[in-house]
PDB file of N, CA and C in Angstrom:
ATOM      1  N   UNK A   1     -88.448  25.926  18.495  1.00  0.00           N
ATOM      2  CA  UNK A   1     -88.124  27.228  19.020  1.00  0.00           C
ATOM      3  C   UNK A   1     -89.230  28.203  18.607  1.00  0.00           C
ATOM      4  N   UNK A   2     -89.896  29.134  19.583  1.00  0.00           N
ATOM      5  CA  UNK A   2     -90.645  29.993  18.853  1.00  0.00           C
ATOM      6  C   UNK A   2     -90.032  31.536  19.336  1.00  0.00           C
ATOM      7  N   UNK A   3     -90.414  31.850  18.134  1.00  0.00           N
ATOM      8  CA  UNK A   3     -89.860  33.659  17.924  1.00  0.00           C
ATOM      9  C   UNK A   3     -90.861  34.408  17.867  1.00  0.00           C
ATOM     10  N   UNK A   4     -90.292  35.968  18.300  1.00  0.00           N
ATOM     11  CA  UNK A   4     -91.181  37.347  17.793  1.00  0.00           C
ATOM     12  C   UNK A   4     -90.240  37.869  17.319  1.00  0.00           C
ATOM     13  N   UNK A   5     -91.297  39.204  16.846  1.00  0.00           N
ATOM     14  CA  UNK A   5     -90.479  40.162  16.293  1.00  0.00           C
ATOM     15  C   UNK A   5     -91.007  41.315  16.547  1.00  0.00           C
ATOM     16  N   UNK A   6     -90.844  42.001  17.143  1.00  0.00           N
ATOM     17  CA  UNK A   6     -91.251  43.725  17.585  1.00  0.00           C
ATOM     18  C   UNK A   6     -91.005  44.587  16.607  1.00  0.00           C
ATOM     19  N   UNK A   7     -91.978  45.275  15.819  1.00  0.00           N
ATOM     20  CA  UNK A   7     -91.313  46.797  14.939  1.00  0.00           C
ATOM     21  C   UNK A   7     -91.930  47.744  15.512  1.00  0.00           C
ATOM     22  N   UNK A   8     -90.977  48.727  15.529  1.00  0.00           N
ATOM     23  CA  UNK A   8     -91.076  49.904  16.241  1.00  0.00           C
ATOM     24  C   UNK A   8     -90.907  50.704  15.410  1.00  0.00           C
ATOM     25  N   UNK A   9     -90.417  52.157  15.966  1.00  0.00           N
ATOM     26  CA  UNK A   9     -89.997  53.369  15.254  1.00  0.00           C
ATOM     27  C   UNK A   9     -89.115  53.777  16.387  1.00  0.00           C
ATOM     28  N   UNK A  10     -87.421  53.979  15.638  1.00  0.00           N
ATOM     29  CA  UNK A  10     -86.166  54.242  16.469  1.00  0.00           C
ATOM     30  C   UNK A  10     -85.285  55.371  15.899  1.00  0.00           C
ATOM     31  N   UNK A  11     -84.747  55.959  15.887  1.00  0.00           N
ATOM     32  CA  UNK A  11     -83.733  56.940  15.363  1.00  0.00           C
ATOM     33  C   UNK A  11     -82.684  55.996  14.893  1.00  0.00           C
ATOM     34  N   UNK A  12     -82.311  56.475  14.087  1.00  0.00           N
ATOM     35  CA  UNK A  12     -81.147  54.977  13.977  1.00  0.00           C
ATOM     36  C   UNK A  12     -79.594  55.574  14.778  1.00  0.00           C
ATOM     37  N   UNK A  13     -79.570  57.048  15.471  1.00  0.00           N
ATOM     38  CA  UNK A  13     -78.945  57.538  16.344  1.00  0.00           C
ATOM     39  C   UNK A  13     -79.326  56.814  17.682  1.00  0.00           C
ATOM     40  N   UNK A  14     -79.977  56.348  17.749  1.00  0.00           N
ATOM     41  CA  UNK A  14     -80.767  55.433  19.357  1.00  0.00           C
ATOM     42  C   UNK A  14     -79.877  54.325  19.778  1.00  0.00           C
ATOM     43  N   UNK A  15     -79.736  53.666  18.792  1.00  0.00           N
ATOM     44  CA  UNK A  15     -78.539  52.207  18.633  1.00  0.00           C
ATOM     45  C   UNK A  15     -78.218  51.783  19.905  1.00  0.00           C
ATOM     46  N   UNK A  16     -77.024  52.743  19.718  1.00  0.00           N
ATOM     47  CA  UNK A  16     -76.208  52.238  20.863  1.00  0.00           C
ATOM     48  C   UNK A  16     -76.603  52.530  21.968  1.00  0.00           C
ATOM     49  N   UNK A  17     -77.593  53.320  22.273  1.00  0.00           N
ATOM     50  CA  UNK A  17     -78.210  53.385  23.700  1.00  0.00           C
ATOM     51  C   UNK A  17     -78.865  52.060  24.210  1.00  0.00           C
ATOM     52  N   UNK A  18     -79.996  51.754  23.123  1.00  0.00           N
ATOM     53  CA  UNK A  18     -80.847  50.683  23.377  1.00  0.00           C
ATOM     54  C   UNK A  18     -80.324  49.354  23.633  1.00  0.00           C
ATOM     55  N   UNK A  19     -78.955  49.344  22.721  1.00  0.00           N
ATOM     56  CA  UNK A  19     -78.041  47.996  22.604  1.00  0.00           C
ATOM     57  C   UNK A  19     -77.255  47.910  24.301  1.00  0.00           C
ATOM     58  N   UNK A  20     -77.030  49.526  24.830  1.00  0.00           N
ATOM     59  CA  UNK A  20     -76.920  49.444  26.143  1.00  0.00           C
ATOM     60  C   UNK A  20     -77.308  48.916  26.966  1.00  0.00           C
ATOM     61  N   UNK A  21     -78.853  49.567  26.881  1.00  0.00           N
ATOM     62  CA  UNK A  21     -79.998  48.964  27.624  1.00  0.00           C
ATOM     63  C   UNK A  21     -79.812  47.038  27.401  1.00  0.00           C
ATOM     64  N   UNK A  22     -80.613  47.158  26.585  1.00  0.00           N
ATOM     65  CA  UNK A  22     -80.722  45.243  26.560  1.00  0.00           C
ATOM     66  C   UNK A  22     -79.370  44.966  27.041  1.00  0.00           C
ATOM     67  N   UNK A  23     -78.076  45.142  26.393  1.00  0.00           N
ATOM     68  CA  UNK A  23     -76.984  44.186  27.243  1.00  0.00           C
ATOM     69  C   UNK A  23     -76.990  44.149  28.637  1.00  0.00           C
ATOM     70  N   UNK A  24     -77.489  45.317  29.523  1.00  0.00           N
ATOM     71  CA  UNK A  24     -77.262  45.375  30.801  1.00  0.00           C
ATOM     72  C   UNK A  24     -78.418  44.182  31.634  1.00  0.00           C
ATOM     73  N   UNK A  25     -79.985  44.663  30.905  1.00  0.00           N
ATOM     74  CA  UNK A  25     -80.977  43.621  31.341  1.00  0.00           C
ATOM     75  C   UNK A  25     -80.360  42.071  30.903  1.00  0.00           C
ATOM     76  N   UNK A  26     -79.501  42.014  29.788  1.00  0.00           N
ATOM     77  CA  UNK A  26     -79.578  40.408  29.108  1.00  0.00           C
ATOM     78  C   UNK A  26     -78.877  40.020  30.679  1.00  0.00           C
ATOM     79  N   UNK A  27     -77.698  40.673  30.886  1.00  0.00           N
ATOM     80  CA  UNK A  27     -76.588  40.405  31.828  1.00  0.00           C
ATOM     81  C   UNK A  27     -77.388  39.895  33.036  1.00  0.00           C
ATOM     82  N   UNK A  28     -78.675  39.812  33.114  1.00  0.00           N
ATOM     83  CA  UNK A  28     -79.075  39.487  34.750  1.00  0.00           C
ATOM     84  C   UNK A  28     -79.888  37.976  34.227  1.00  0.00           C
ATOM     85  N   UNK A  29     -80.632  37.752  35.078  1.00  0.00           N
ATOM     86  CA  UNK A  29     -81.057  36.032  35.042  1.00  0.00           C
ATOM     87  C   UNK A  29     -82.272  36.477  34.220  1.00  0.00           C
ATOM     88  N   UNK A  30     -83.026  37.616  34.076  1.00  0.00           N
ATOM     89  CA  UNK A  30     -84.135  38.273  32.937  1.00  0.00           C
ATOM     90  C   UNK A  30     -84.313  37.010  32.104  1.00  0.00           C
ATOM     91  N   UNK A  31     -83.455  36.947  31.089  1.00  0.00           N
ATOM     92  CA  UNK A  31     -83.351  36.235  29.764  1.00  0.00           C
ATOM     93  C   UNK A  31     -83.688  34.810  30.276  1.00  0.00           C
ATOM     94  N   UNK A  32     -82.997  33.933  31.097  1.00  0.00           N
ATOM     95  CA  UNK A  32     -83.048  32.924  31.592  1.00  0.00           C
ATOM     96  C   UNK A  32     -84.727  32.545  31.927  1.00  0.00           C
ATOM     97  N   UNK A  33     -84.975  33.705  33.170  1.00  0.00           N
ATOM     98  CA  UNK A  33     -86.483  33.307  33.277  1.00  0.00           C
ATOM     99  C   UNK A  33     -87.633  33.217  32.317  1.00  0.00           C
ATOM    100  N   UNK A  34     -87.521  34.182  31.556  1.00  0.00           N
ATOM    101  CA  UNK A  34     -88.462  34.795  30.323  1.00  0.00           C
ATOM    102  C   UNK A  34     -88.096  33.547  28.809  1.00  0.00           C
ATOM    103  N   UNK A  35     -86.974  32.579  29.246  1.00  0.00           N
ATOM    104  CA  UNK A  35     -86.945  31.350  28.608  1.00  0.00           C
ATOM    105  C   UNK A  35     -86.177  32.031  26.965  1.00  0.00           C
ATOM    106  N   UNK A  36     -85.504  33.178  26.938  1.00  0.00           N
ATOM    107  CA  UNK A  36     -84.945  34.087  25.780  1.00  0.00           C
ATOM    108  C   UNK A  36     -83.412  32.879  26.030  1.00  0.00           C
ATOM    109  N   UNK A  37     -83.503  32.303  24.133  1.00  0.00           N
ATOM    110  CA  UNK A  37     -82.476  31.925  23.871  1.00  0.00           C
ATOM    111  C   UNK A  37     -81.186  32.720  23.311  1.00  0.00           C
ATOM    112  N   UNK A  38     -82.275  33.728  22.183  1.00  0.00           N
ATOM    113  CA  UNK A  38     -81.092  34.708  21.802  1.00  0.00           C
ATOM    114  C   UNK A  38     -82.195  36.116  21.309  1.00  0.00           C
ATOM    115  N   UNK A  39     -81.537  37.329  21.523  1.00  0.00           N
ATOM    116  CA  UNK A  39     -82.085  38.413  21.295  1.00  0.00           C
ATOM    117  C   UNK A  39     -81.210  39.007  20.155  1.00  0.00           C
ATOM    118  N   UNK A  40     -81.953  39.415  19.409  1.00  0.00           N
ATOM    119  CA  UNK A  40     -81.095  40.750  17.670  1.00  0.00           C
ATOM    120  C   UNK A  40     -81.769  41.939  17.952  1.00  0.00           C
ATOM    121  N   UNK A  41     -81.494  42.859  17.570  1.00  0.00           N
ATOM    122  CA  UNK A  41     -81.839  43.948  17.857  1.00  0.00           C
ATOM    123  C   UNK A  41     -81.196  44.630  16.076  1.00  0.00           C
ATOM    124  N   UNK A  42     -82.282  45.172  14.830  1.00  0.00           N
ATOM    125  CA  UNK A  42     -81.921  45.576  14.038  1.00  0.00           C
ATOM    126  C   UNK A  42     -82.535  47.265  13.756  1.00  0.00           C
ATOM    127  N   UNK A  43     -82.260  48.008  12.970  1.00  0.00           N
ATOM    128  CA  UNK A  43     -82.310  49.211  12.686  1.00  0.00           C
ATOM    129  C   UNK A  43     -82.752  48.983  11.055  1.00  0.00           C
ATOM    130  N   UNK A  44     -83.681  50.171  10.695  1.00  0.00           N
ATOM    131  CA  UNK A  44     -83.331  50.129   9.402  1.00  0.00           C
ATOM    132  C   UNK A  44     -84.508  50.987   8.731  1.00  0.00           C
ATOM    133  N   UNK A  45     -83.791  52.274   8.353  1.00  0.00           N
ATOM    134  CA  UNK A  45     -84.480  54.156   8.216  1.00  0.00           C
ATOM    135  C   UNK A  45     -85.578  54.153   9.111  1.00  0.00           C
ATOM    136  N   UNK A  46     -85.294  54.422  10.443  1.00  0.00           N
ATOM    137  CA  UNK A  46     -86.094  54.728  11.125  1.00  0.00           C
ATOM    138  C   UNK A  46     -86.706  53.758  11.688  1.00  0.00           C
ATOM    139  N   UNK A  47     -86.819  52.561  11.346  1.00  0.00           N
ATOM    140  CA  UNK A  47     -87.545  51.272  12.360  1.00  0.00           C
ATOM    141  C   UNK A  47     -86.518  50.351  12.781  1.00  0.00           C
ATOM    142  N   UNK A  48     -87.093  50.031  13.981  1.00  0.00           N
ATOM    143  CA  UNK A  48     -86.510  49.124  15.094  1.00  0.00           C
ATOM    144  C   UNK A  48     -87.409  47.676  14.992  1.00  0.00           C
ATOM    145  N   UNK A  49     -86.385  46.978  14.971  1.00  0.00           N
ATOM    146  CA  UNK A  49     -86.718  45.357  15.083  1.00  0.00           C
ATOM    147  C   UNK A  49     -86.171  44.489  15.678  1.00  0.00           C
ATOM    148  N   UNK A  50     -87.251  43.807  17.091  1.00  0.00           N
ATOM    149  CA  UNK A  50     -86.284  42.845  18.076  1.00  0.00           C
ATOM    150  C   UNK A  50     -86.759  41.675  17.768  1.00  0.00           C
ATOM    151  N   UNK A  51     -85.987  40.970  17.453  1.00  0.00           N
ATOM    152  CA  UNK A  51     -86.671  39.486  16.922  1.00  0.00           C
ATOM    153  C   UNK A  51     -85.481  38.758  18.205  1.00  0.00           C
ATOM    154  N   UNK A  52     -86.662  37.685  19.206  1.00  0.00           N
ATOM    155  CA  UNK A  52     -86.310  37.201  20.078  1.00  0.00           C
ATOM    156  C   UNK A  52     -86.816  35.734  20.081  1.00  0.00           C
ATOM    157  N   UNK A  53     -85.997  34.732  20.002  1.00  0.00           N
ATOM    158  CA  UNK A  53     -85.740  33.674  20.175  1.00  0.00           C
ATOM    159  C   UNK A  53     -85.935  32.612  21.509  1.00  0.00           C
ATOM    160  N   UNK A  54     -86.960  32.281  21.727  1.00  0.00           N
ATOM    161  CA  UNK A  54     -87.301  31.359  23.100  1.00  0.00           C
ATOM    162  C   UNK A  54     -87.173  29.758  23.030  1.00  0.00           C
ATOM    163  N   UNK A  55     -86.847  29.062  24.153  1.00  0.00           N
ATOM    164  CA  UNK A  55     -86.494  27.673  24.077  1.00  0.00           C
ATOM    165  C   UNK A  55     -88.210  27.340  24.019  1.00  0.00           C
ATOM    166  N   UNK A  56     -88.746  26.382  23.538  1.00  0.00           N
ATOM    167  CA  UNK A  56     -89.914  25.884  23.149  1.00  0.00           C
ATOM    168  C   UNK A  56     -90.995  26.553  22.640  1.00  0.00           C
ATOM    169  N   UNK A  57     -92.218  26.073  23.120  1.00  0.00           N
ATOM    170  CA  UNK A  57     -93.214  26.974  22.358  1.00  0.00           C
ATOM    171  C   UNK A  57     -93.979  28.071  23.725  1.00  0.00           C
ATOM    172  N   UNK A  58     -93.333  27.855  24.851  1.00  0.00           N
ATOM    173  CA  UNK A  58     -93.962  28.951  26.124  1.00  0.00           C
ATOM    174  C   UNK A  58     -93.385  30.108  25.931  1.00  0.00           C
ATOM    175  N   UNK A  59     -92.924  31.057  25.116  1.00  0.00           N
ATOM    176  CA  UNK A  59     -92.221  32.171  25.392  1.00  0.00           C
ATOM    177  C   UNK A  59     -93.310  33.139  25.436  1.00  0.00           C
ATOM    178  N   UNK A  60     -94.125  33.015  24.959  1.00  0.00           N
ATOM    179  CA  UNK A  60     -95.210  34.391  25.366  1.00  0.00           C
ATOM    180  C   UNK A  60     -95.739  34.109  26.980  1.00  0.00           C
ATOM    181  N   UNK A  61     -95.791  32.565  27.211  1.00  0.00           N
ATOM    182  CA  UNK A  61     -96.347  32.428  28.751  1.00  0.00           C
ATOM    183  C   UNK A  61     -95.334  32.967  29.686  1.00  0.00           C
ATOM    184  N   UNK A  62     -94.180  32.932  29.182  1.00  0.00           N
ATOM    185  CA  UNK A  62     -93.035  32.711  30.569  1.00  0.00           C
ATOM    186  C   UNK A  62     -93.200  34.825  30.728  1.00  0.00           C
ATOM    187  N   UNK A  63     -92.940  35.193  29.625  1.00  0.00           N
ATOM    188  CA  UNK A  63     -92.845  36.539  29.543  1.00  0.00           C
ATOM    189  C   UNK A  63     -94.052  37.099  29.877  1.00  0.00           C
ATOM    190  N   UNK A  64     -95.162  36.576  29.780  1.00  0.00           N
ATOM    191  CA  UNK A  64     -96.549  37.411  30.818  1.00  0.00           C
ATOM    192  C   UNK A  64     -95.921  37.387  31.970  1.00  0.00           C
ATOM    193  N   UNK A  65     -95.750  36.199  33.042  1.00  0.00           N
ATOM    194  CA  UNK A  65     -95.138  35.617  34.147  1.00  0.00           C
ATOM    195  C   UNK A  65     -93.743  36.884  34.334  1.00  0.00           C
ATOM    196  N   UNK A  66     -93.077  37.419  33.361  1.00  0.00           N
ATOM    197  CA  UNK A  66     -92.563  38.278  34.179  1.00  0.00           C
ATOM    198  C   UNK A  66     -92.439  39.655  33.670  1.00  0.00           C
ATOM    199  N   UNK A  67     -93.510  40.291  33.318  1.00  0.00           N
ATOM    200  CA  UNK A  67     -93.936  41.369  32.807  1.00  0.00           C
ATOM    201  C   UNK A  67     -94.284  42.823  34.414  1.00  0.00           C
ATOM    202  N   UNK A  68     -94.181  41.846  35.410  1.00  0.00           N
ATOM    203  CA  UNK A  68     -94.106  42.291  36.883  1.00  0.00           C
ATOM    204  C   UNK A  68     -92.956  42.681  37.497  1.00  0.00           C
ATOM    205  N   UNK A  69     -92.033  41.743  37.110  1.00  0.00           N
ATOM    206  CA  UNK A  69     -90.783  42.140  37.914  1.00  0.00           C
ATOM    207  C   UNK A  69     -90.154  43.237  37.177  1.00  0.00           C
ATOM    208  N   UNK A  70     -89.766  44.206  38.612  1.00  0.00           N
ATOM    209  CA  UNK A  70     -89.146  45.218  38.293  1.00  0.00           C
ATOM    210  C   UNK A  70     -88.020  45.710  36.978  1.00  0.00           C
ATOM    211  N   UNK A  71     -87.364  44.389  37.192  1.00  0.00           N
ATOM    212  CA  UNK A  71     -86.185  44.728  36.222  1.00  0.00           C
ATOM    213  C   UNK A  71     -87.016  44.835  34.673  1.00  0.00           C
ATOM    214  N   UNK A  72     -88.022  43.996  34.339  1.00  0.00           N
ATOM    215  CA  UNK A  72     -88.906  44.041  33.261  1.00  0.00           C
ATOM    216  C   UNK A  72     -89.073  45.652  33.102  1.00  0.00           C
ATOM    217  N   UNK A  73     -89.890  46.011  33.929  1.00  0.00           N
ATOM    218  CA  UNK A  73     -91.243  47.265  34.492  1.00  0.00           C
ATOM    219  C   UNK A  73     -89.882  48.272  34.027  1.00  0.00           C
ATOM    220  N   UNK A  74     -88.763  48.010  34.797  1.00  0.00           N
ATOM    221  CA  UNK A  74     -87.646  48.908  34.518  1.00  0.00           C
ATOM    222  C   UNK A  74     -86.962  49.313  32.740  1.00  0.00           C
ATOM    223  N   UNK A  75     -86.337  48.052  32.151  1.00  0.00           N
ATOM    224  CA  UNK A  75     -86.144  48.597  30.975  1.00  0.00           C
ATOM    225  C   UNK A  75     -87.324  49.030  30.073  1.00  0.00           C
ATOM    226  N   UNK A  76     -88.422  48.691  30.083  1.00  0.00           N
ATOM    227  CA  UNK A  76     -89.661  48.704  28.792  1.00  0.00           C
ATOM    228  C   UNK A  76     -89.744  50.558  29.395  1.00  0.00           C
ATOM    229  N   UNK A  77     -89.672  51.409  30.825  1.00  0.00           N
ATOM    230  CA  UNK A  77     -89.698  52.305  31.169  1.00  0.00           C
ATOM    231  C   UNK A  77     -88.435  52.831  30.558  1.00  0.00           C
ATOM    232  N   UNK A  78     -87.189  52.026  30.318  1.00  0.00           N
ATOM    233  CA  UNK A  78     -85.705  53.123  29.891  1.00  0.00           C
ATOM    234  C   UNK A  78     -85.847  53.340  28.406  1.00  0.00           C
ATOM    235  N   UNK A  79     -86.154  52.284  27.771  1.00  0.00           N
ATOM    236  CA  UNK A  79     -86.608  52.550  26.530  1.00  0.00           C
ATOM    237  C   UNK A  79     -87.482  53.246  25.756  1.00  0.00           C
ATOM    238  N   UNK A  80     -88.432  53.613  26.835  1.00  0.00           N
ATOM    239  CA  UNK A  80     -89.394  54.718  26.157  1.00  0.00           C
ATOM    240  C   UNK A  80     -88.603  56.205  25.213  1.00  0.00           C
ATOM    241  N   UNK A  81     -87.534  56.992  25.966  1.00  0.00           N
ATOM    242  CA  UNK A  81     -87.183  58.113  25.065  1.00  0.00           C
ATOM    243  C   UNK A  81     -86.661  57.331  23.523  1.00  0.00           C
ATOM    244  N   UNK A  82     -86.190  56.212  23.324  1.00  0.00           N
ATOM    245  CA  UNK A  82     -86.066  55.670  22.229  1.00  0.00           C
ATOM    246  C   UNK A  82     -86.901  54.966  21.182  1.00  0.00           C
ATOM    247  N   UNK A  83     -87.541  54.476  21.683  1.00  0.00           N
ATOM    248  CA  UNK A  83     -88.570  53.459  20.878  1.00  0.00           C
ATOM    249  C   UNK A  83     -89.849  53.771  20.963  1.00  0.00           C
ATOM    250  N   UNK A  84     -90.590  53.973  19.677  1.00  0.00           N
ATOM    251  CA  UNK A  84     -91.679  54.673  19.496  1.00  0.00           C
ATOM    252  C   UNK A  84     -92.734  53.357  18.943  1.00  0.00           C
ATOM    253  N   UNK A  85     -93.674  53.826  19.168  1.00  0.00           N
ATOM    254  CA  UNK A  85     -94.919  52.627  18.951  1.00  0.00           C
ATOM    255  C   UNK A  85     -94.768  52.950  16.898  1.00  0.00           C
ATOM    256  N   UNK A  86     -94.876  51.616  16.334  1.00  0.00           N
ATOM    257  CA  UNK A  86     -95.424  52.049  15.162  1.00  0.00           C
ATOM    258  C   UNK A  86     -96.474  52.865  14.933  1.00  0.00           C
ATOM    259  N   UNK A  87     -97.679  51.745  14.999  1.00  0.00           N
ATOM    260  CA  UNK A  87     -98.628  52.688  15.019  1.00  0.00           C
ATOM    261  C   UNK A  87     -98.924  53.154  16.291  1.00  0.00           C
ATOM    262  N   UNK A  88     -98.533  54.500  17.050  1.00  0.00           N
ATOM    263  CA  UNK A  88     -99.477  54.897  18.303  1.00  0.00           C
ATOM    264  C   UNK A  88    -100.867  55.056  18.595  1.00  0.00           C
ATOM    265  N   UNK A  89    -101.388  54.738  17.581  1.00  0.00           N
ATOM    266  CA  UNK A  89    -102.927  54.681  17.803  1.00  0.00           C
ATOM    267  C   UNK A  89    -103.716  53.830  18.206  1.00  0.00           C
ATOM    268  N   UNK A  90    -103.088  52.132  17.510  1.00  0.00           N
ATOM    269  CA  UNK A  90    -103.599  50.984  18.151  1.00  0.00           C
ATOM    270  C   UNK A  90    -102.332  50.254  19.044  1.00  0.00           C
ATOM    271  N   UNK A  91    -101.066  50.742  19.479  1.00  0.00           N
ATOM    272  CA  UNK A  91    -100.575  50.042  20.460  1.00  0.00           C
ATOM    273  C   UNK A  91    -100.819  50.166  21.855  1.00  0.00           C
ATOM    274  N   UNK A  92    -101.440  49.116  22.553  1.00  0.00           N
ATOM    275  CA  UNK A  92    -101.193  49.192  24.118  1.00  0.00           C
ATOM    276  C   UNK A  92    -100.342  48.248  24.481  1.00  0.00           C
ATOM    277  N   UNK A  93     -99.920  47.487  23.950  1.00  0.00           N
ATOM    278  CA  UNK A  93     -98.461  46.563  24.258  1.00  0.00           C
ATOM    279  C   UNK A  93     -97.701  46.144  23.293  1.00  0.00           C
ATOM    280  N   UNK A  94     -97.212  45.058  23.642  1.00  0.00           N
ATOM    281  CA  UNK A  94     -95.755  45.212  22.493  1.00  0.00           C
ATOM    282  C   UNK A  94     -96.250  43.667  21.903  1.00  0.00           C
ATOM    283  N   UNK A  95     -97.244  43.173  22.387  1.00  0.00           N
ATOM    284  CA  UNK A  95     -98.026  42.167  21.279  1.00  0.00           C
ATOM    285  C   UNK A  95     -98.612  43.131  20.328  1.00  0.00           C
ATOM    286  N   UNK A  96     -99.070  44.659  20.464  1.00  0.00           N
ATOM    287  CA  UNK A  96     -99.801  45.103  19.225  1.00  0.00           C
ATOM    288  C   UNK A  96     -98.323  45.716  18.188  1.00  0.00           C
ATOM    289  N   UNK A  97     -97.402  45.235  18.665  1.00  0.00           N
ATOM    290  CA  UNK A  97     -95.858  45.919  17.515  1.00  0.00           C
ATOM    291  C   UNK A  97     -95.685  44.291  16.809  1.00  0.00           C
ATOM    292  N   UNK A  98     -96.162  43.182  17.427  1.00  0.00           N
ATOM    293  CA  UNK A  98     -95.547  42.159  16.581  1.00  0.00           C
ATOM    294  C   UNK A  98     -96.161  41.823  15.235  1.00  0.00           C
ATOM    295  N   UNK A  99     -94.649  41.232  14.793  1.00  0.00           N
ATOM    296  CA  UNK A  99     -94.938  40.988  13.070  1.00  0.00           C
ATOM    297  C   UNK A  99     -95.694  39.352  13.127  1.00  0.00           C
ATOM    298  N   UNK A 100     -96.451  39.264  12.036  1.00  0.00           N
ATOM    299  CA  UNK A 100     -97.149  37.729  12.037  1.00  0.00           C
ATOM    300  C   UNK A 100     -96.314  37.283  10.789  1.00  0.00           C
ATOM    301  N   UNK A 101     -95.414  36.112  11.440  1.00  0.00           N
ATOM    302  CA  UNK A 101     -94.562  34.592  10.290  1.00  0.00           C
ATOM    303  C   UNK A 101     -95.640  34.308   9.470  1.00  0.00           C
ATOM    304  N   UNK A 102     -95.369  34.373   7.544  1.00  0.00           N
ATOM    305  CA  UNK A 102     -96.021  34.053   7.262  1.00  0.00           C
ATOM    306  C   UNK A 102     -95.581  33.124   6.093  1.00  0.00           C
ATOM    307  N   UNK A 103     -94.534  32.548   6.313  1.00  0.00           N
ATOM    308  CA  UNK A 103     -93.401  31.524   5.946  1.00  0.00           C
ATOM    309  C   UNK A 103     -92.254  31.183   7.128  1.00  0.00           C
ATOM    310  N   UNK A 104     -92.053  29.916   6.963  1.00  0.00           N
ATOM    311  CA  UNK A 104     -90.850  29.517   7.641  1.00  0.00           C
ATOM    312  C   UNK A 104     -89.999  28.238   6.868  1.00  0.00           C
ATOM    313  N   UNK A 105     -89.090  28.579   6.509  1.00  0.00           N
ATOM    314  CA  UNK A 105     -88.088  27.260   6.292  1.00  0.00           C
ATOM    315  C   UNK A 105     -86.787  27.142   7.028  1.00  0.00           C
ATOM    316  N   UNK A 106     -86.384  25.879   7.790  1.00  0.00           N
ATOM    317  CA  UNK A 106     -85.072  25.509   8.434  1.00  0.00           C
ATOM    318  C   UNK A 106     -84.116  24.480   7.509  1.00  0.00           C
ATOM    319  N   UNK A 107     -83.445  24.851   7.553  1.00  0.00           N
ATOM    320  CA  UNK A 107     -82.651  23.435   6.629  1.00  0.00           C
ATOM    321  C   UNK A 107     -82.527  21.881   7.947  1.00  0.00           C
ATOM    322  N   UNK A 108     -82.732  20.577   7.030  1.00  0.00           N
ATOM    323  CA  UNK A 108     -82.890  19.499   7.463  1.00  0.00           C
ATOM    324  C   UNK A 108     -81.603  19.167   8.058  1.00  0.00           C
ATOM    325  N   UNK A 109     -81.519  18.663   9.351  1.00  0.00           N
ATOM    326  CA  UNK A 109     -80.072  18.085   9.614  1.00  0.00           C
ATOM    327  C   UNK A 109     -79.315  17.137   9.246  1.00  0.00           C
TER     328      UNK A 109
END
């Protein structure tokens, strides 16, 4: 499975808007195409963190592939009054908000 993790800067008053937002996009085939197994969405003084979960190791390919379609183009546009670039100086996308894994352990089955 490979993951990201987005940090942002959120109000922690934002919440339930944003949690709006994503449930309404999860609700359409979005998630399905973009290969999203499971999405979190955390808060915590002021920063926002989406750590998203994809079936194999294509989740950055599938999600270029639909970085076009409207419904995409649409929420990353609803989310703007909420979610603020960490740093605004060097973000032009939301690869420049991700965190780099620099440990991983799973327990053995």
């Amino acid at each position: 499975m490979h993951s990201t993790l987005i940090v942002a800067r959120m109000a922690d008053v934002s919440g339930p808007d944003v949690a709006r937002l994503f449930a309404e996009f999860d609700a359409t085939e979005m998630p399905h195409r973009m290969g999203t197994r499971r999405r979190q969405l955390f808060s915590y003084r002021g920063l926002y963190f989406h750590l998203q979960d994809f079936d194999g190791d294509n989740g950055g390919e599938l999600i270029e592939r639909a970085k076009t379609d409207p419904r995409f183009v649409g929420i990353s546009n609803d989310l703007k009054p909420f979610i603020e670039a960490y740093d605004p100086q060097t973000w032009r996308s939301p690869a420049d908000a991700m965190a780099t894994r620099f440990y991983n352990w799973e327990a053995s089955a």
